[in-house]
N, C-alpha and C. Protein backbone atom coordinates (compact mmCIF):
# COMPACT_ATOMS: atom_id res chain seq x y z
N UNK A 1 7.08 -9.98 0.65
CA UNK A 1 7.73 -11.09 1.33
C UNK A 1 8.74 -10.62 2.37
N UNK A 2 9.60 -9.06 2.32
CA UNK A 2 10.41 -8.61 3.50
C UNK A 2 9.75 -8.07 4.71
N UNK A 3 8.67 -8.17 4.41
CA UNK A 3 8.11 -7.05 5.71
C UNK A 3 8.35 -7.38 6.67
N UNK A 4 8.83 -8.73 7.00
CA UNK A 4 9.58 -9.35 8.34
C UNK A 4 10.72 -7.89 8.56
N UNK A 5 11.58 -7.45 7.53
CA UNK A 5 12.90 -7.45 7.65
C UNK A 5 12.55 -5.80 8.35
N UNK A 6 11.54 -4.83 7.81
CA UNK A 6 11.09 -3.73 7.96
C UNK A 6 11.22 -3.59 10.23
N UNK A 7 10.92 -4.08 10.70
CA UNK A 7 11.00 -4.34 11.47
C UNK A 7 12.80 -3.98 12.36
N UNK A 8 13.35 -4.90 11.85
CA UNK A 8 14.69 -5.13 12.07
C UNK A 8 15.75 -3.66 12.04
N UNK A 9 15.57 -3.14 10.77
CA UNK A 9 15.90 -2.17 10.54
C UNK A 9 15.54 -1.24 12.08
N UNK A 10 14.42 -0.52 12.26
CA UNK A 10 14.15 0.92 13.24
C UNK A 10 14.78 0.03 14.26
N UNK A 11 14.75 -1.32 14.81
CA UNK A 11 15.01 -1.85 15.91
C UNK A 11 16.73 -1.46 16.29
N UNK A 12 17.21 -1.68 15.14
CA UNK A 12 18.60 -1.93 15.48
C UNK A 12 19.47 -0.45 15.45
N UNK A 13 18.70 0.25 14.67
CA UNK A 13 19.27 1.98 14.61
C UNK A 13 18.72 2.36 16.10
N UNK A 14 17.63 2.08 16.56
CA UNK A 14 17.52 2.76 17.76
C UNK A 14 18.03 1.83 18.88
N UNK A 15 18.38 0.87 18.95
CA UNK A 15 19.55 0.20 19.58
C UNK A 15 21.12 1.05 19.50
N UNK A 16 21.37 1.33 18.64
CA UNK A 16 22.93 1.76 18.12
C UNK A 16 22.72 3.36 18.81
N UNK A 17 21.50 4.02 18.52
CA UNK A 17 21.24 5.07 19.01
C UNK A 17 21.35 5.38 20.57
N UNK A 18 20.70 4.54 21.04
CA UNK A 18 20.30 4.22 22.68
C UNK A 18 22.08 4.16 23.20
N UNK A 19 22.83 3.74 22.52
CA UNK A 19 23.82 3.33 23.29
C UNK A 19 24.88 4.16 22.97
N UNK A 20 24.35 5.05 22.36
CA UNK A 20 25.73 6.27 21.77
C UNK A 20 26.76 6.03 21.18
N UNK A 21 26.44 5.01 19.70
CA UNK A 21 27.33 4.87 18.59
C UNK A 21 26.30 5.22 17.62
N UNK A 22 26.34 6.43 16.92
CA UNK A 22 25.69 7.28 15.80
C UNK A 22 25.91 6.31 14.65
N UNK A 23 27.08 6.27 14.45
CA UNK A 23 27.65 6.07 12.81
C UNK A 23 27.26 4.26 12.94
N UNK A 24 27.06 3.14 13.38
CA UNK A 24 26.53 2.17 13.06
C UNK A 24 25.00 2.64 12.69
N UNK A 25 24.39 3.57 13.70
CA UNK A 25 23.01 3.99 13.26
C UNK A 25 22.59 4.15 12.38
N UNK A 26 23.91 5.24 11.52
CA UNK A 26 23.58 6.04 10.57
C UNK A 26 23.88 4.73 9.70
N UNK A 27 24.46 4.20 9.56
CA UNK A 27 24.97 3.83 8.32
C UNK A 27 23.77 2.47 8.10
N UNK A 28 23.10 2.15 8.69
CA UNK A 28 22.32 0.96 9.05
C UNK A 28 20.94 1.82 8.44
N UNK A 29 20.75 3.20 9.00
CA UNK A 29 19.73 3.98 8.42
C UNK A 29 19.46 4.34 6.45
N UNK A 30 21.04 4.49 6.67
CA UNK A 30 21.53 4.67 5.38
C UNK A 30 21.17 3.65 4.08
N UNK A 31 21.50 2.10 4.54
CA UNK A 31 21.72 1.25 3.76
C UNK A 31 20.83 0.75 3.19
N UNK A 32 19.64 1.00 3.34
CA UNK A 32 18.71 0.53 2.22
C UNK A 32 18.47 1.47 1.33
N UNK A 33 17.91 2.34 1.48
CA UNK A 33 17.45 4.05 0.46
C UNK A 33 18.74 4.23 -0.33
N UNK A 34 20.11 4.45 0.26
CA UNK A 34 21.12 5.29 -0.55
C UNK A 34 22.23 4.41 -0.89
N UNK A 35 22.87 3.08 -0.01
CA UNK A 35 23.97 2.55 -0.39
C UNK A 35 23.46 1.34 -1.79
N UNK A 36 22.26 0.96 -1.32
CA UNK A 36 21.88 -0.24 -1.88
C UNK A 36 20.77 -0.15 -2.78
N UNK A 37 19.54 0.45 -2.37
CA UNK A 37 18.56 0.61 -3.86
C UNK A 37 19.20 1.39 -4.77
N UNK A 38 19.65 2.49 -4.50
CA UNK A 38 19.85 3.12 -6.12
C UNK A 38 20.51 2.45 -6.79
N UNK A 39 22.03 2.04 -6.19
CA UNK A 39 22.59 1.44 -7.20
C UNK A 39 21.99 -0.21 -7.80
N UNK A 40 21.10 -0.66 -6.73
CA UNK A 40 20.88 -1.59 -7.32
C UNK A 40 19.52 -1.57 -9.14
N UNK A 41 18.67 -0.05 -8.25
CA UNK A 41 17.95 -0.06 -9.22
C UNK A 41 18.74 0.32 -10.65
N UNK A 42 19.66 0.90 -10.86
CA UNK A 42 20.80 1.13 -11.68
C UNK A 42 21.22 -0.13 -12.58
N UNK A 43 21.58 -1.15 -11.83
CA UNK A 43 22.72 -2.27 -12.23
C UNK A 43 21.48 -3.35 -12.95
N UNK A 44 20.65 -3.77 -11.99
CA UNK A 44 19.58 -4.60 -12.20
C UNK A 44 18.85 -4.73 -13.54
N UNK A 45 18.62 -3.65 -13.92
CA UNK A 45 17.98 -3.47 -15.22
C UNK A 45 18.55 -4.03 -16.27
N UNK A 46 20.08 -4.20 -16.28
CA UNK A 46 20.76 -4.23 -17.43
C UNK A 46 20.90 -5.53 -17.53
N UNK A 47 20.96 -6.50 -16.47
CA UNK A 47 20.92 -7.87 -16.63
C UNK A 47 19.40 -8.71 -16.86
N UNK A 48 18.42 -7.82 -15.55
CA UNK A 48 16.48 -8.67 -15.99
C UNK A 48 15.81 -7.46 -16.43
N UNK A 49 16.10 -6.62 -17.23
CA UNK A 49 15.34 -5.77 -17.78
C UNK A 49 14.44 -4.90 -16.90
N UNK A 50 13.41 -4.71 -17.10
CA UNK A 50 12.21 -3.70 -16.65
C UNK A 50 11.95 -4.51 -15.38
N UNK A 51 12.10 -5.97 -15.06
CA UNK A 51 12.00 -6.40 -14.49
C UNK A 51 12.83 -6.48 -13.27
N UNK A 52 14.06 -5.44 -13.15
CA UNK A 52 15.31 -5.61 -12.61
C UNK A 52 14.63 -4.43 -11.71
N UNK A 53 14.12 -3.23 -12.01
CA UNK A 53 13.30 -2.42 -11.19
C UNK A 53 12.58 -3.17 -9.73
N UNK A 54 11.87 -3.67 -10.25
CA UNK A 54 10.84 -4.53 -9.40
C UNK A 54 11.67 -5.11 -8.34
N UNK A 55 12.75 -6.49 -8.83
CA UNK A 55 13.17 -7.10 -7.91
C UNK A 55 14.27 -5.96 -7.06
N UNK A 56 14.97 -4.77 -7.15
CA UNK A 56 15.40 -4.16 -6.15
C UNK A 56 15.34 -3.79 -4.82
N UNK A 57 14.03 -3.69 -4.89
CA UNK A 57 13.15 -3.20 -3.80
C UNK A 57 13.39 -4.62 -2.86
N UNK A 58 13.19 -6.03 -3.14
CA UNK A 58 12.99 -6.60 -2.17
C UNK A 58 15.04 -7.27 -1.94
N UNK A 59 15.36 -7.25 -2.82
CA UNK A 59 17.06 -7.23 -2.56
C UNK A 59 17.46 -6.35 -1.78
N UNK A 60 17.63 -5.25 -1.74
CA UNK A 60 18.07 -4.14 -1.00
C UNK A 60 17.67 -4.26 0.54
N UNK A 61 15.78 -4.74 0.74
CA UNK A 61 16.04 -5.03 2.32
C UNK A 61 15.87 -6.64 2.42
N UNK A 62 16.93 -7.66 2.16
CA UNK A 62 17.40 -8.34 2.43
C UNK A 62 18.64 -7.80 2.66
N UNK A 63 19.28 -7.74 1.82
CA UNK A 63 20.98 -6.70 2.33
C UNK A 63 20.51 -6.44 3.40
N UNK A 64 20.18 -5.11 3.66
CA UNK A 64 19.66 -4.20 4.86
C UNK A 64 19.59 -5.03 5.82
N UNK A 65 18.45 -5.90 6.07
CA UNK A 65 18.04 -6.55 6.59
C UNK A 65 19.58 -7.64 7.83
N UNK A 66 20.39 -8.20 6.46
CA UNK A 66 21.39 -8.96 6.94
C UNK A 66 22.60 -7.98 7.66
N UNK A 67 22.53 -6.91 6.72
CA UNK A 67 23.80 -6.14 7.76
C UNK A 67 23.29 -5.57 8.76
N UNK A 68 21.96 -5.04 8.76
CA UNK A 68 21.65 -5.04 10.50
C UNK A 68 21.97 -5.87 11.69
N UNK A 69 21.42 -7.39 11.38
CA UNK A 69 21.62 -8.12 12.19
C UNK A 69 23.33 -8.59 12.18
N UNK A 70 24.14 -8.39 11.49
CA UNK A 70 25.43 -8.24 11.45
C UNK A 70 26.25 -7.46 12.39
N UNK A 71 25.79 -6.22 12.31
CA UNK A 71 26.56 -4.99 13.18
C UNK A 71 25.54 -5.37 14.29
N UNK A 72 24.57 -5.76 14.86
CA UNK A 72 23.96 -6.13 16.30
C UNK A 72 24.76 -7.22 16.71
N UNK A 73 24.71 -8.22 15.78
CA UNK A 73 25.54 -9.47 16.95
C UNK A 73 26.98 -9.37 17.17
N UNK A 74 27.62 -8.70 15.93
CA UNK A 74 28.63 -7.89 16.21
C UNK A 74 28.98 -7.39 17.71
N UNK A 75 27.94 -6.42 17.48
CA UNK A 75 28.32 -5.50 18.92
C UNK A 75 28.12 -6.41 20.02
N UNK A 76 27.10 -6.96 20.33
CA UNK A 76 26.81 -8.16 21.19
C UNK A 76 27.79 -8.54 21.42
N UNK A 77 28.60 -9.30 20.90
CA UNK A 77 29.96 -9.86 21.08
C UNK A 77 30.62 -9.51 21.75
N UNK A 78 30.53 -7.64 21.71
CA UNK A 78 31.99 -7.37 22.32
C UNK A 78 31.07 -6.88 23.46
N UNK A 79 30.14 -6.66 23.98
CA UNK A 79 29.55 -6.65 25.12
C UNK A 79 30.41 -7.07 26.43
N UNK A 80 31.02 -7.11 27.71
CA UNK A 80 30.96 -7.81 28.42
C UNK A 80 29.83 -8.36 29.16
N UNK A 81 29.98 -9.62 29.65
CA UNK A 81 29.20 -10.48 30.00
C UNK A 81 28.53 -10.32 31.63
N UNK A 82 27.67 -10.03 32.31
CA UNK A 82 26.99 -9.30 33.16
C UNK A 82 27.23 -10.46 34.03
């Protein structure tokens, strides 16, 4: 059901990239694999069981997903206006 979000992700790191701010990149690169699945696959279990595995995977890129588009319109913002 995220594969929309798969998308979003490479878009917005190589946006952050293109414009020579690394560390939104990185950390946008970061946030699904290391800030957010492990610990979620961790925590999850203990409340839906075996079943807490499973649903991580699609939690984590929703997160992902939302703080991408977060730190983009973000930056957008402070854009000046052409």
């Amino acid at each position: 059901m995220m594969i929309f979000a798969f998308g979003v992700q490479p878009l917005s790191v190589n946006y952050f990239t293109s414009i020579g701010k690394a560390r939104p990149a990185l950390i946008i690169t970061l946030s699904r694999q290391g800030f957010l699945l492990v610990p979620l696959i961790i925590i999850l279990p203990l409340f839906f069981g075996i079943d807490g595995v499973l649903y991580a995977g699609p939690i984590a890129d929703i997160l992902a997903y939302m703080l991408s588009l977060f730190m983009v319109f973000r930056d957008f913002k402070k854009m000046p206006a052409i």
